[in-house]
N, C-alpha and C. Protein backbone atom coordinates (compact mmCIF):
# COMPACT_ATOMS: atom_id res chain seq x y z
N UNK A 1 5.32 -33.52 37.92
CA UNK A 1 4.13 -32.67 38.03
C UNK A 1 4.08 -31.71 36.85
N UNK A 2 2.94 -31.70 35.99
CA UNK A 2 2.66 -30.70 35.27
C UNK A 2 2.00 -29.29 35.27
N UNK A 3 2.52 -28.40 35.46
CA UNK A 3 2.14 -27.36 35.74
C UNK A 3 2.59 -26.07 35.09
N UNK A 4 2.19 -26.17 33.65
CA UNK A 4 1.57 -25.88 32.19
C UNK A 4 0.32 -24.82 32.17
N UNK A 5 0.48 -23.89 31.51
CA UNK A 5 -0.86 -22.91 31.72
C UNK A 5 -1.05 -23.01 30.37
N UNK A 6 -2.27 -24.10 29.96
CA UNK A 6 -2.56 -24.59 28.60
C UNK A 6 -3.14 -23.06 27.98
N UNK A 7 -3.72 -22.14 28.99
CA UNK A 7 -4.75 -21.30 28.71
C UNK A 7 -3.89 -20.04 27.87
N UNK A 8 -2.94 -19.95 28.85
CA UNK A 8 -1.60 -19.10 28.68
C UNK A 8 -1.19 -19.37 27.34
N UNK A 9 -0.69 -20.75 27.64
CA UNK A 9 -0.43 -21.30 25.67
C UNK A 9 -1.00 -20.41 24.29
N UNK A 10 -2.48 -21.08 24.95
CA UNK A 10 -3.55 -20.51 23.49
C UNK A 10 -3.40 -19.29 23.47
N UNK A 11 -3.29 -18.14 24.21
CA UNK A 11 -3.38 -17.12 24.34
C UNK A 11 -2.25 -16.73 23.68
N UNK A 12 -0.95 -17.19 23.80
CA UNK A 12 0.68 -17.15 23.04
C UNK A 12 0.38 -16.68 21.37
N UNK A 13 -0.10 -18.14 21.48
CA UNK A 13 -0.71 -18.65 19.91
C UNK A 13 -1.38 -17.70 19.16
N UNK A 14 -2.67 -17.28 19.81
CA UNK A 14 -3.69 -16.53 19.38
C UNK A 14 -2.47 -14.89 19.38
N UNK A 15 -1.91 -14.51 19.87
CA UNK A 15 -1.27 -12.98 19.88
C UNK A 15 -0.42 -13.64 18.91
N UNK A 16 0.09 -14.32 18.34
CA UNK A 16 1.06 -15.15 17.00
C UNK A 16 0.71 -15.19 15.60
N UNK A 17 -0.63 -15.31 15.67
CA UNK A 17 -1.98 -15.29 14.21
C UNK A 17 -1.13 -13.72 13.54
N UNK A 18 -1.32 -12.95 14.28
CA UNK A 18 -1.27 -11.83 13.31
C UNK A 18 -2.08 -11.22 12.87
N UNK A 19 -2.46 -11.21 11.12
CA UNK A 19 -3.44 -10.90 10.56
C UNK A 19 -4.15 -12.22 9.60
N UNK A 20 -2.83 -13.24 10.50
CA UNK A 20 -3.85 -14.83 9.65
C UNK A 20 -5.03 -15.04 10.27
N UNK A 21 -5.76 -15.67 9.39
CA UNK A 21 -7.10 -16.59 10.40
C UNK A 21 -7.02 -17.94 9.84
N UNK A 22 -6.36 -18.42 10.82
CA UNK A 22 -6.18 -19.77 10.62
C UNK A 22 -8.07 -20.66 10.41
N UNK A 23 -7.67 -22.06 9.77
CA UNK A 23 -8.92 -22.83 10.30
C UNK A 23 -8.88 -24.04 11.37
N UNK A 24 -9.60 -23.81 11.93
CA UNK A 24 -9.95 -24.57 12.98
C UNK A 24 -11.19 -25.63 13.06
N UNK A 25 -10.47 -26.76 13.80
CA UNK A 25 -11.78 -28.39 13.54
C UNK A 25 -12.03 -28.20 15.44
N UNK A 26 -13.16 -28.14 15.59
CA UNK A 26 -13.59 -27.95 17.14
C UNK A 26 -14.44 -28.79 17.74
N UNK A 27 -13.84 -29.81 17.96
CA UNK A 27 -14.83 -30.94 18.79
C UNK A 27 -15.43 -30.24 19.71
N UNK A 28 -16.47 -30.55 19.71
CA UNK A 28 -17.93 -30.19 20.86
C UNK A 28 -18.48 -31.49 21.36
N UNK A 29 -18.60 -31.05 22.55
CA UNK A 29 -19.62 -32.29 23.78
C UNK A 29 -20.65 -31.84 23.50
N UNK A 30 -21.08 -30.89 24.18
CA UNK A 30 -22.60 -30.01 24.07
C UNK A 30 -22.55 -28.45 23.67
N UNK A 31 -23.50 -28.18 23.31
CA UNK A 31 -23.55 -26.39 23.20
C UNK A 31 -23.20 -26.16 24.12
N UNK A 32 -23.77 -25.65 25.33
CA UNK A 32 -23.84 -25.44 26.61
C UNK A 32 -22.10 -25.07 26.96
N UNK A 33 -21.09 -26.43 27.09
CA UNK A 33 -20.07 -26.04 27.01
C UNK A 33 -19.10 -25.54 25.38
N UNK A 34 -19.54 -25.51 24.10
CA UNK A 34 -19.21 -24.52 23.43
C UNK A 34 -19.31 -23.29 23.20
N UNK A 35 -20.69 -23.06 23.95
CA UNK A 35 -20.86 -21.67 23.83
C UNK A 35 -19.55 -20.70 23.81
N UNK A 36 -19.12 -20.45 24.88
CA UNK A 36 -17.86 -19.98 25.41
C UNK A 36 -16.52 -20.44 24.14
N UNK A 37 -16.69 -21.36 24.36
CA UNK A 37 -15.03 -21.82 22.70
C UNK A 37 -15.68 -21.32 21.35
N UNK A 38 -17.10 -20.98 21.23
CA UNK A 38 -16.93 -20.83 20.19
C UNK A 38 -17.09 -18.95 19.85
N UNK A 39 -17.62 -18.30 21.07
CA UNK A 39 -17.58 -17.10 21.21
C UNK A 39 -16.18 -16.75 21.08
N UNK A 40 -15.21 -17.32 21.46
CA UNK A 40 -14.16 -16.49 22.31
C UNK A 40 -13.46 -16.85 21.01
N UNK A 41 -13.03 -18.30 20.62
CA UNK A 41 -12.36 -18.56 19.20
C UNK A 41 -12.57 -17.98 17.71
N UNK A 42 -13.78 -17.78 17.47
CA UNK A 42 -14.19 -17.15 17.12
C UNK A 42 -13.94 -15.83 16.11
N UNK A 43 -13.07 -15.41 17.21
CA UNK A 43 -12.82 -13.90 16.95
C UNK A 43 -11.24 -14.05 16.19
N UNK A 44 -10.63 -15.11 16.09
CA UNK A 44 -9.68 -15.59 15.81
C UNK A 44 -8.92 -16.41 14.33
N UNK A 45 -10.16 -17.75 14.65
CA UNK A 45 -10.56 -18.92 13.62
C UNK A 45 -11.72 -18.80 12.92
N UNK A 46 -11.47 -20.02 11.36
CA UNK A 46 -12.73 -20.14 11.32
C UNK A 46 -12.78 -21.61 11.50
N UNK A 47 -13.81 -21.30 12.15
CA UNK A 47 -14.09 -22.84 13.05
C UNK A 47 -15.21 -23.46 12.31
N UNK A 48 -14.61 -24.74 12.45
CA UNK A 48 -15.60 -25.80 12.21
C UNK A 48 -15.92 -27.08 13.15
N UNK A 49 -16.85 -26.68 13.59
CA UNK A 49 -17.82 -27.61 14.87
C UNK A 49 -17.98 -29.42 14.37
N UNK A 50 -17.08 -29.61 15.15
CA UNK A 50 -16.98 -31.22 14.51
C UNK A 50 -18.22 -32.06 16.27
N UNK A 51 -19.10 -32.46 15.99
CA UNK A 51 -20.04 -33.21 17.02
C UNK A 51 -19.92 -34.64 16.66
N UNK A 52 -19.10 -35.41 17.45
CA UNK A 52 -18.91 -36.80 17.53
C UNK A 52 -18.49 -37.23 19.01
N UNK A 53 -19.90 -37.72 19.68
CA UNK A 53 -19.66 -38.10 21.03
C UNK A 53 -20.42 -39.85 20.91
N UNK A 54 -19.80 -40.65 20.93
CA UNK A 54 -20.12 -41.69 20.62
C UNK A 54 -20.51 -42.48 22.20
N UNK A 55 -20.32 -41.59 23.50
CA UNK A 55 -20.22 -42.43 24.67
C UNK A 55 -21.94 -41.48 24.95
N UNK A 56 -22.30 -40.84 24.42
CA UNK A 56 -23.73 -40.36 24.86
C UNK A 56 -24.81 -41.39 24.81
N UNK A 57 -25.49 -41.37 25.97
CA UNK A 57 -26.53 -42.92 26.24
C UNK A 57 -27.73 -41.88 26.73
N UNK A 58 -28.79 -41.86 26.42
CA UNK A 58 -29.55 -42.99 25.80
C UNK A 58 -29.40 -42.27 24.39
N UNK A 59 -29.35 -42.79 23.01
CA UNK A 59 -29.72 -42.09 21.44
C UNK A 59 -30.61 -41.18 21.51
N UNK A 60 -31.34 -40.66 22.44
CA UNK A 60 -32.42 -40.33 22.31
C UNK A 60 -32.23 -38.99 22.90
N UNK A 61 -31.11 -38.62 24.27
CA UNK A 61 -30.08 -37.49 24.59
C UNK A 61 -29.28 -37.47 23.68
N UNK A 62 -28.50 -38.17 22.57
CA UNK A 62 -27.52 -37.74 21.54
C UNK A 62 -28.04 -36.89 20.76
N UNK A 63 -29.39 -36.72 20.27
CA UNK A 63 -30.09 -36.42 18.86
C UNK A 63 -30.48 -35.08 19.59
N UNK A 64 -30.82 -35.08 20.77
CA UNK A 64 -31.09 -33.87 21.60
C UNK A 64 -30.24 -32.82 21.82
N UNK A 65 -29.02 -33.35 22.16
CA UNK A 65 -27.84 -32.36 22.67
C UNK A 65 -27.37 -31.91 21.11
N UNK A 66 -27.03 -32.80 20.23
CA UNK A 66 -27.05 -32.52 18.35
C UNK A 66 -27.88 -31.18 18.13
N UNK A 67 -28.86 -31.37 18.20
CA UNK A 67 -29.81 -30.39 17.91
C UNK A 67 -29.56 -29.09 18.61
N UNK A 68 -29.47 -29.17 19.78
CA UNK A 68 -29.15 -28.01 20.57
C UNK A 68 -27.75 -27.47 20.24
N UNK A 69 -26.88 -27.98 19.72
CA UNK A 69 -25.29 -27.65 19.06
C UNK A 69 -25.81 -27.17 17.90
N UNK A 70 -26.61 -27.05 17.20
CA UNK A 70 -27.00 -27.14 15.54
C UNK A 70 -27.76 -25.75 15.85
N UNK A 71 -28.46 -25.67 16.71
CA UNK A 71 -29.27 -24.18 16.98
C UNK A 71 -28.69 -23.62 17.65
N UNK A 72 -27.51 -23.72 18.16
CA UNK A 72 -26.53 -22.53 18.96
C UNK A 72 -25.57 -21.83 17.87
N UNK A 73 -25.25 -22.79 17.11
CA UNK A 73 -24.35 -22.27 15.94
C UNK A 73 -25.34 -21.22 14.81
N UNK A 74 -26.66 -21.94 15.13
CA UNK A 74 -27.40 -21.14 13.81
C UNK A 74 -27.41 -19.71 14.23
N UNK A 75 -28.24 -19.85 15.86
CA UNK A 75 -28.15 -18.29 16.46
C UNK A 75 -27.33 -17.62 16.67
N UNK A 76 -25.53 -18.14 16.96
CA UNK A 76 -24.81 -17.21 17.51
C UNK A 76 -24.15 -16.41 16.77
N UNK A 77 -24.14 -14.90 16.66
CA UNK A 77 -23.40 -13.69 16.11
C UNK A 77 -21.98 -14.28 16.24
N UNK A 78 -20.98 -14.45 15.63
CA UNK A 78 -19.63 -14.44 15.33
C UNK A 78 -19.25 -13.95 14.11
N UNK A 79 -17.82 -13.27 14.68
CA UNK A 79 -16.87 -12.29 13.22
C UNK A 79 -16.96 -13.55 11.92
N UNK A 80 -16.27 -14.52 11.93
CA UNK A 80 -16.51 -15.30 10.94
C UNK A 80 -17.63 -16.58 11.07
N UNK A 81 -18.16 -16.68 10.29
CA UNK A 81 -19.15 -17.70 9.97
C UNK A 81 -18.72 -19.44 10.57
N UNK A 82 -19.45 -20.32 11.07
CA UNK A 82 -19.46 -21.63 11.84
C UNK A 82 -19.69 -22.50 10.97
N UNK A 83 -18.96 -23.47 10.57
CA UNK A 83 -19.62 -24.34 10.27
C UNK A 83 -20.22 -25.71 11.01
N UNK A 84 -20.32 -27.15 10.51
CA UNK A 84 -20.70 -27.93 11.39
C UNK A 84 -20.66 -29.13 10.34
N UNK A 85 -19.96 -30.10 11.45
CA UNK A 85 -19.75 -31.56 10.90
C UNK A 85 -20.32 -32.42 11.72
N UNK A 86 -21.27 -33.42 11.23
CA UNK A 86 -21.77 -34.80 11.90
C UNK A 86 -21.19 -35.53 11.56
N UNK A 87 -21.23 -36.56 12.69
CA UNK A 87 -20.74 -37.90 12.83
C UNK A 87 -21.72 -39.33 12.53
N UNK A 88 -21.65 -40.55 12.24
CA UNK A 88 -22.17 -41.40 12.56
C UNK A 88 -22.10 -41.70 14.85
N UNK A 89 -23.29 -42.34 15.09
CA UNK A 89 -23.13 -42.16 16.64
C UNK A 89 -22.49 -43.12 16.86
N UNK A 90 -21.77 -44.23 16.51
CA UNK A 90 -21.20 -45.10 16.76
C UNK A 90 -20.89 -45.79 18.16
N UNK A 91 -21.69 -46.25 18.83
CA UNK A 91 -21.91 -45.92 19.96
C UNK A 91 -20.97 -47.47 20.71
N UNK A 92 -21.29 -48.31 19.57
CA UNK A 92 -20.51 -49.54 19.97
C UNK A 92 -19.05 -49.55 19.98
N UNK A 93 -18.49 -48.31 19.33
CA UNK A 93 -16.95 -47.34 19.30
C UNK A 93 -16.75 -47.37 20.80
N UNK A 94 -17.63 -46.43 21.27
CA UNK A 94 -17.41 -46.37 23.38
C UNK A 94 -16.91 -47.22 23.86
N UNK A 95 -18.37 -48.39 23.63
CA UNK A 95 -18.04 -49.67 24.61
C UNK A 95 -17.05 -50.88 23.88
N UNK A 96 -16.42 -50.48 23.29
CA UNK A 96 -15.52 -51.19 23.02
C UNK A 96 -14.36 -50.80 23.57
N UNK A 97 -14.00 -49.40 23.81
CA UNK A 97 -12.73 -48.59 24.11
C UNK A 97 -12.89 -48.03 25.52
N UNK A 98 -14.02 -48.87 26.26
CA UNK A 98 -13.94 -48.62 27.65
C UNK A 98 -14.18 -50.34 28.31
N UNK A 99 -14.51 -51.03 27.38
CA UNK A 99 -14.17 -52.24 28.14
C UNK A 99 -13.58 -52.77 28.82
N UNK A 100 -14.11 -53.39 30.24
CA UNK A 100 -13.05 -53.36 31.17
C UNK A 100 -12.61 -52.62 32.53
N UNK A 101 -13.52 -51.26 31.73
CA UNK A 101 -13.36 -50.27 33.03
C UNK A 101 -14.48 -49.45 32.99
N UNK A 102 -15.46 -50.49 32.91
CA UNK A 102 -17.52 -50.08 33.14
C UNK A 102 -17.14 -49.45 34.71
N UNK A 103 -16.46 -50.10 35.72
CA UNK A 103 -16.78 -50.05 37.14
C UNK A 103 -15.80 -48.81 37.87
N UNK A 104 -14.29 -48.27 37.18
CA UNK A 104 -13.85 -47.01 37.36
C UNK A 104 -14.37 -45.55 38.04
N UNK A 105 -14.49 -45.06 38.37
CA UNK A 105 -15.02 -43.79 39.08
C UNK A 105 -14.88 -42.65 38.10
N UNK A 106 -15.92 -42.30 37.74
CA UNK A 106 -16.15 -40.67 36.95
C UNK A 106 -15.43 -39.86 37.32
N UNK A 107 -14.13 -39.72 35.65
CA UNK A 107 -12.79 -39.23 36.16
C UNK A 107 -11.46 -39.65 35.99
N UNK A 108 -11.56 -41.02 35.94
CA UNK A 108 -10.29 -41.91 35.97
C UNK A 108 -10.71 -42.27 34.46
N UNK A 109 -9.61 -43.62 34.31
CA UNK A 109 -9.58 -43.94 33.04
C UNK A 109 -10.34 -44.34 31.81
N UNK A 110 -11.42 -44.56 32.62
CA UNK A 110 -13.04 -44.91 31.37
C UNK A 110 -12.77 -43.46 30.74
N UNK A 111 -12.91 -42.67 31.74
CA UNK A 111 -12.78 -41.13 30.90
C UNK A 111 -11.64 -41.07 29.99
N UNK A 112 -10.78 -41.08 30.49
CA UNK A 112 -9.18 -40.89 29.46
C UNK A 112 -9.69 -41.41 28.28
N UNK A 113 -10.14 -43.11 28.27
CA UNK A 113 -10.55 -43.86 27.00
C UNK A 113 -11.33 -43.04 26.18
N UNK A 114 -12.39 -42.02 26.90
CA UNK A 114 -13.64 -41.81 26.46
C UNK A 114 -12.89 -40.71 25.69
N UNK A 115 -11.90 -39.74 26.39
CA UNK A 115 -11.38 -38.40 25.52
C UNK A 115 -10.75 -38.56 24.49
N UNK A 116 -9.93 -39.96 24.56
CA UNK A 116 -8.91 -40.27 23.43
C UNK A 116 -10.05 -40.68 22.02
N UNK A 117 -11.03 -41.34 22.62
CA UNK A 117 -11.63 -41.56 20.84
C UNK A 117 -11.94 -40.78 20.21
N UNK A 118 -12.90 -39.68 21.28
CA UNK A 118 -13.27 -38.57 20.26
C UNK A 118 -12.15 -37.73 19.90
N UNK A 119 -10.58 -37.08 20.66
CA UNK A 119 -10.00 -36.68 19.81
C UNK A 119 -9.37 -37.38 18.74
N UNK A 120 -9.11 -38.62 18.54
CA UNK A 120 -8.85 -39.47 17.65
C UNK A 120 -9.36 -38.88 16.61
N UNK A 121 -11.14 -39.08 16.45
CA UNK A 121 -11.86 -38.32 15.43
C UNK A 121 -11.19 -37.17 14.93
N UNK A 122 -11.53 -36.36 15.72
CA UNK A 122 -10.84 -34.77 15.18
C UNK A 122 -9.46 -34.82 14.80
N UNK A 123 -8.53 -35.38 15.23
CA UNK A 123 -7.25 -35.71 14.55
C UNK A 123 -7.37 -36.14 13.29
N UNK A 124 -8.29 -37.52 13.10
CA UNK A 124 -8.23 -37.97 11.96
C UNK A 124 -8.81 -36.72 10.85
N UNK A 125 -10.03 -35.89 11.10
CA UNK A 125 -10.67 -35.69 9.99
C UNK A 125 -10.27 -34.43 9.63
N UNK A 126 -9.17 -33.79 11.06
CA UNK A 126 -8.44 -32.66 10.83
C UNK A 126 -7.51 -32.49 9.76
N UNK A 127 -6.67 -34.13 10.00
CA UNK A 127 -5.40 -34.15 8.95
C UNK A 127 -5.85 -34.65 7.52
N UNK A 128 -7.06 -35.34 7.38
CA UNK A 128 -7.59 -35.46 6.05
C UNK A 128 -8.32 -34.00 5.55
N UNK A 129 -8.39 -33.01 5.84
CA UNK A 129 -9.50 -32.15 5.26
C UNK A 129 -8.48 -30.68 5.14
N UNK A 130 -7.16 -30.78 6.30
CA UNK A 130 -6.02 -30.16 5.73
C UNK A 130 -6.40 -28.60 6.88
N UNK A 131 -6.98 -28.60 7.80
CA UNK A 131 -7.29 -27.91 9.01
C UNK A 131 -5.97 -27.32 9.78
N UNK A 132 -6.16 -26.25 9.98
CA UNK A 132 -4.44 -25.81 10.48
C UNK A 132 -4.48 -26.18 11.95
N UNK A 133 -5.77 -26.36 12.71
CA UNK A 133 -5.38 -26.78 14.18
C UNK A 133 -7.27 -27.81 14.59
N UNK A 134 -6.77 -28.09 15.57
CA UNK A 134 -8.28 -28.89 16.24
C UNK A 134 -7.70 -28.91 17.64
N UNK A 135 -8.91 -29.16 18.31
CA UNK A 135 -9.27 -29.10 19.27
C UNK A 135 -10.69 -29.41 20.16
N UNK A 136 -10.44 -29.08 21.38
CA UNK A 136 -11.93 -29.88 21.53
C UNK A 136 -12.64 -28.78 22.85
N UNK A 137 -13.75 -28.82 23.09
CA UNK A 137 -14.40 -27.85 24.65
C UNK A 137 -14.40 -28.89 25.50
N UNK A 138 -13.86 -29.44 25.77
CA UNK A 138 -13.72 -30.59 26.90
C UNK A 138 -13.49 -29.80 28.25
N UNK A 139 -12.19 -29.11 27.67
CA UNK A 139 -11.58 -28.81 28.72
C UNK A 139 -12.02 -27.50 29.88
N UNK A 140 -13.52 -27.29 29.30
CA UNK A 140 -13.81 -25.92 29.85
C UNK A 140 -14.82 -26.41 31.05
N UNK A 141 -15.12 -27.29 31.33
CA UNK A 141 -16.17 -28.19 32.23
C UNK A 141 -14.94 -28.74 33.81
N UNK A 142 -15.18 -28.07 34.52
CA UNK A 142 -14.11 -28.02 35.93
C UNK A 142 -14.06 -29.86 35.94
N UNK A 143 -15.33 -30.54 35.63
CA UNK A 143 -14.95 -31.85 36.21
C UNK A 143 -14.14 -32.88 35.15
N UNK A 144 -13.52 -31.91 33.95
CA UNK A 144 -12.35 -32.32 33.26
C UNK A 144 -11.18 -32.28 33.52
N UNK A 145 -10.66 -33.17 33.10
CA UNK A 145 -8.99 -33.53 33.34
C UNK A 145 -8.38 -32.79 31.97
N UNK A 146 -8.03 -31.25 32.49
CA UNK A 146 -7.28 -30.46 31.43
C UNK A 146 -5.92 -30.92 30.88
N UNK A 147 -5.04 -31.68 32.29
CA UNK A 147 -3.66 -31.52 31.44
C UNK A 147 -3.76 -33.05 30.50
N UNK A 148 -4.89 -33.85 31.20
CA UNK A 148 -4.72 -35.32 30.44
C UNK A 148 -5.11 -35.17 28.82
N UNK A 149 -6.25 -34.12 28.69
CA UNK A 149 -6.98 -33.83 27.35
C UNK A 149 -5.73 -33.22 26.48
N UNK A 150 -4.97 -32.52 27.10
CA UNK A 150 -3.89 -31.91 25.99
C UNK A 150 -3.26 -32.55 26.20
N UNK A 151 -2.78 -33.65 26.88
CA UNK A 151 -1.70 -34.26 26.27
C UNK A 151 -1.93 -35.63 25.59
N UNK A 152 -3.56 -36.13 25.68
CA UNK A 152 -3.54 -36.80 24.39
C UNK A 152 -3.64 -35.72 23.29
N UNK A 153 -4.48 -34.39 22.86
CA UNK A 153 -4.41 -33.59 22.07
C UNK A 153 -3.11 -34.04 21.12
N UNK A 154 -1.82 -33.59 21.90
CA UNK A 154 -0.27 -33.54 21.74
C UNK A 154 -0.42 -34.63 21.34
N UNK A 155 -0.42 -35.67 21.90
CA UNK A 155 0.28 -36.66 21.02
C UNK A 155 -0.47 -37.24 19.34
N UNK A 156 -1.44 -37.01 19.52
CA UNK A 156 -2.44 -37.07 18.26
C UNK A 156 -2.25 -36.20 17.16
N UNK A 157 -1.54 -34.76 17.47
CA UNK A 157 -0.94 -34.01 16.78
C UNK A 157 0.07 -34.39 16.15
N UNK A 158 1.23 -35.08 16.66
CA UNK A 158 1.94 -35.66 16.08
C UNK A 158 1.79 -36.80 15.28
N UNK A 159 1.12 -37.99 15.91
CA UNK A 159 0.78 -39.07 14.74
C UNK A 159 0.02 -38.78 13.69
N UNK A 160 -0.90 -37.24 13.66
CA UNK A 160 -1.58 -37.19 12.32
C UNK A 160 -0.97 -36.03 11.58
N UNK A 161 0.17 -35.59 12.29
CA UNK A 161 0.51 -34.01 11.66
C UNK A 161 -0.35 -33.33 11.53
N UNK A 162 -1.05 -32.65 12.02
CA UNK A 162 -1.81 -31.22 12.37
C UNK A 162 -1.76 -31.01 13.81
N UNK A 163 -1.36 -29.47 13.29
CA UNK A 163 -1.52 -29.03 15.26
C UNK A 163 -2.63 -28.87 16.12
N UNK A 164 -2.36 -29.28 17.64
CA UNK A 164 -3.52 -29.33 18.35
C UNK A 164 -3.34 -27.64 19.49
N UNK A 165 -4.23 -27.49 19.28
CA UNK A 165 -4.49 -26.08 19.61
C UNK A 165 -4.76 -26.09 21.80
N UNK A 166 -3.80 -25.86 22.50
CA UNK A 166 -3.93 -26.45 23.45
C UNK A 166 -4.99 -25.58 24.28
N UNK A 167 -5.70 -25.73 25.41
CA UNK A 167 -6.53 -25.07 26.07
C UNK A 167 -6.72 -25.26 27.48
N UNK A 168 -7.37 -24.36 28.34
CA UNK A 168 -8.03 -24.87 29.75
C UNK A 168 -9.44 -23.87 29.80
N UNK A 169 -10.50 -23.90 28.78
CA UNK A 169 -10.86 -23.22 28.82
C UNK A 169 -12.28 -22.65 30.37
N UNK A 170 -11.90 -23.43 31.14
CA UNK A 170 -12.81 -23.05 32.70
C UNK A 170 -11.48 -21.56 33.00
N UNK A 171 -10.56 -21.48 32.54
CA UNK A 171 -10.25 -20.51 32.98
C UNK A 171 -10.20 -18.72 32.76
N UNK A 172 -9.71 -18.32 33.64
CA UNK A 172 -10.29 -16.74 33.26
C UNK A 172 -11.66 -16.14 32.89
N UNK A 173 -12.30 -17.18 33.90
CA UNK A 173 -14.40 -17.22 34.11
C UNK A 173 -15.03 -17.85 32.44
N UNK A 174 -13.79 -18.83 31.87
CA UNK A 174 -14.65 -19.24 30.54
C UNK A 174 -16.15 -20.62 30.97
N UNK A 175 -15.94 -20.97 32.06
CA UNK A 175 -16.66 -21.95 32.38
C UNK A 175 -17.85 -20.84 33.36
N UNK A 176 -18.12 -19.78 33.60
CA UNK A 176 -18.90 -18.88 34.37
C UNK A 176 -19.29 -18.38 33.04
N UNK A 177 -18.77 -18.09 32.05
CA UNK A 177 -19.21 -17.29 30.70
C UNK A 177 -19.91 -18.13 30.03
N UNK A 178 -19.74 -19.49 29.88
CA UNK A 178 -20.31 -20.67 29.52
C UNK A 178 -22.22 -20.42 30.11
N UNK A 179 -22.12 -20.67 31.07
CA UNK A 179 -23.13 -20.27 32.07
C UNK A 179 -24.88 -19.61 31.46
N UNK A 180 -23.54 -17.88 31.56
CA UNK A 180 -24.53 -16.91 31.42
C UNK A 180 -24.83 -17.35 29.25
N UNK A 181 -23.88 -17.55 28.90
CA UNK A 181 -24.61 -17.82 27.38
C UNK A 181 -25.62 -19.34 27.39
N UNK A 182 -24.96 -20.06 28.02
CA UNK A 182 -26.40 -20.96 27.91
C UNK A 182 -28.04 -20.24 28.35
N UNK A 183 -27.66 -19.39 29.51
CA UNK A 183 -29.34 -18.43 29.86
C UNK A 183 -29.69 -18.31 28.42
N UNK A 184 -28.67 -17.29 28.34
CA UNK A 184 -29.19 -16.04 26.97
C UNK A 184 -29.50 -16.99 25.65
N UNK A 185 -29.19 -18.00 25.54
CA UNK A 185 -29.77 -18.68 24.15
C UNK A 185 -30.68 -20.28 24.53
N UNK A 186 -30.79 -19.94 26.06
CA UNK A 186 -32.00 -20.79 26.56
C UNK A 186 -31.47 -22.39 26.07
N UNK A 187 -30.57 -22.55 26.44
CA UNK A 187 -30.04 -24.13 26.23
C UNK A 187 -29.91 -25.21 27.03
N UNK A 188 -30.34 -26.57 26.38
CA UNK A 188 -30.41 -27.43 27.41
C UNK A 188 -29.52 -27.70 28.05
N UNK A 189 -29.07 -27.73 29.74
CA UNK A 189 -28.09 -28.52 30.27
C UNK A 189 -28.32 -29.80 31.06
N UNK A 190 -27.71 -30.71 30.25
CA UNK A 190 -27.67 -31.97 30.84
C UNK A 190 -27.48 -31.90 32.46
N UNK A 191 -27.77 -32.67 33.07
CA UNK A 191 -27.44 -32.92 34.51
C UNK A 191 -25.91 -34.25 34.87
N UNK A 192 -25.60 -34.77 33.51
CA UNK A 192 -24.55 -35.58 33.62
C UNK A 192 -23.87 -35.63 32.49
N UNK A 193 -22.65 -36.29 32.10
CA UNK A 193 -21.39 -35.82 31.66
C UNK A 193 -22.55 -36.23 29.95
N UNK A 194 -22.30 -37.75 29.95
CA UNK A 194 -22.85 -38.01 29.16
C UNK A 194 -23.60 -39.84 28.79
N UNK A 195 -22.35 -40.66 29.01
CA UNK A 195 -22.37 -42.24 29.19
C UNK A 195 -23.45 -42.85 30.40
N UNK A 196 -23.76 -43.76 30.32
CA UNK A 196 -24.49 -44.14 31.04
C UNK A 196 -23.85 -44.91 32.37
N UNK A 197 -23.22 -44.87 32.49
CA UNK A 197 -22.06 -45.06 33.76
C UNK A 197 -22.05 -43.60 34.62
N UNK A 198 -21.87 -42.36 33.84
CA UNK A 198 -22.10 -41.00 34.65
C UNK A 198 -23.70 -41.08 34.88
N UNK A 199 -24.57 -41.54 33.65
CA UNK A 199 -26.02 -41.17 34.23
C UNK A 199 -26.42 -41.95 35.42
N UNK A 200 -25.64 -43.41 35.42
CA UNK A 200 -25.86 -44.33 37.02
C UNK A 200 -25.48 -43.11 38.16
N UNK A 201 -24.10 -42.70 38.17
CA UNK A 201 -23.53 -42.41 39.16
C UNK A 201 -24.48 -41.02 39.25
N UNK A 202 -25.07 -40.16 38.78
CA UNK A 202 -25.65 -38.63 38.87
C UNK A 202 -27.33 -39.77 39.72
């Protein structure tokens, strides 16, 4: 049994900085749940908003939720400045790396598949671009699997050498803080995770 206070971790970490400001590669699902990682990190890193969700169905919600990540970063006040990285949508990436387990329950391993590619991404473009940590807002959405996300995180850290910055961020009201900043910058929230397997099941 793992029972790890990822949140505790970051918090270690973050009182460790000092007077560094490290940089940071920050996979994002949606604004909605970055709001909160990128307020709170923020104050810390300088972050760079990496958007590569390749399991988002229909193209037509990808370009949507994009946009809404692209105007949260433009509007939001932070100590250091945001940047932002696109992806190709690669969408045939998904269904290739969930093949097999279309019929799984929202939660189980289609998901695992689904977390490991996109941190894959951020691993990869972390350790090519020379990023002192990455990470992802996955973990701030209650119907995520926190300890599974950091410990692919972990192990991806190691095969690419850069550190993965561990998190739980639903905790200490970051998923209630999430919330009230989606009001205040009027942002879309999806009604499902993202794949069209969650949009069947919603």
């Amino acid at each position: 049994m793992n029972n790890r206070n990822y949140q505790s971790e970051l918090n270690k970490i973050i009182q460790g900085l000092g007077e560094s400001t490290p940089s940071l590669l920050l996979h994002t699902c949606c604004a909605p749940c970055s709001s909160y990682c990128i307020e709170y990190l923020s104050n810390y890193f300088k972050i760079t908003v990496l958007y590569y969700n390749p399991n988002i169905y229909p193209e037509s919600e990808y370009v949507y939720r994009k946009s809404e990540q692209i105007r949260l970063i433009s509007e939001m006040k932070t100590k250091y400045p945001v940047s932002f990285i696109d992806c190709d949508f690669e969408s045939d990436k998904f269904y290739s790396a969930v093949k097999g387990l279309e019929n799984c329950r929202e939660g189980g391993e289609r998901c695992f598949k689904c977390y490991r590619l996109r941190l894959l991404k951020a691993a990869e473009i972390a350790s090519e671009n020379g990023f002192d940590y990455f990470t992802t807002s996955l973990t701030i959405s209650p119907l995520k699997n926190a300890r599974k996300i950091n410990e692919i995180g972990e192990e991806l850290a190691l095969e690419y050498n850069v550190k993965f910055l561990p998190s739980d961020f639903k905790k200490k009201e970051g998923y209630k803080r999430s919330i009230q900043l989606s009001k205040e910058y009027n942002l879309y929230r999806q009604n499902y995770c993202g794949c069209v397997f969650s949009k069947g099941e919603t």
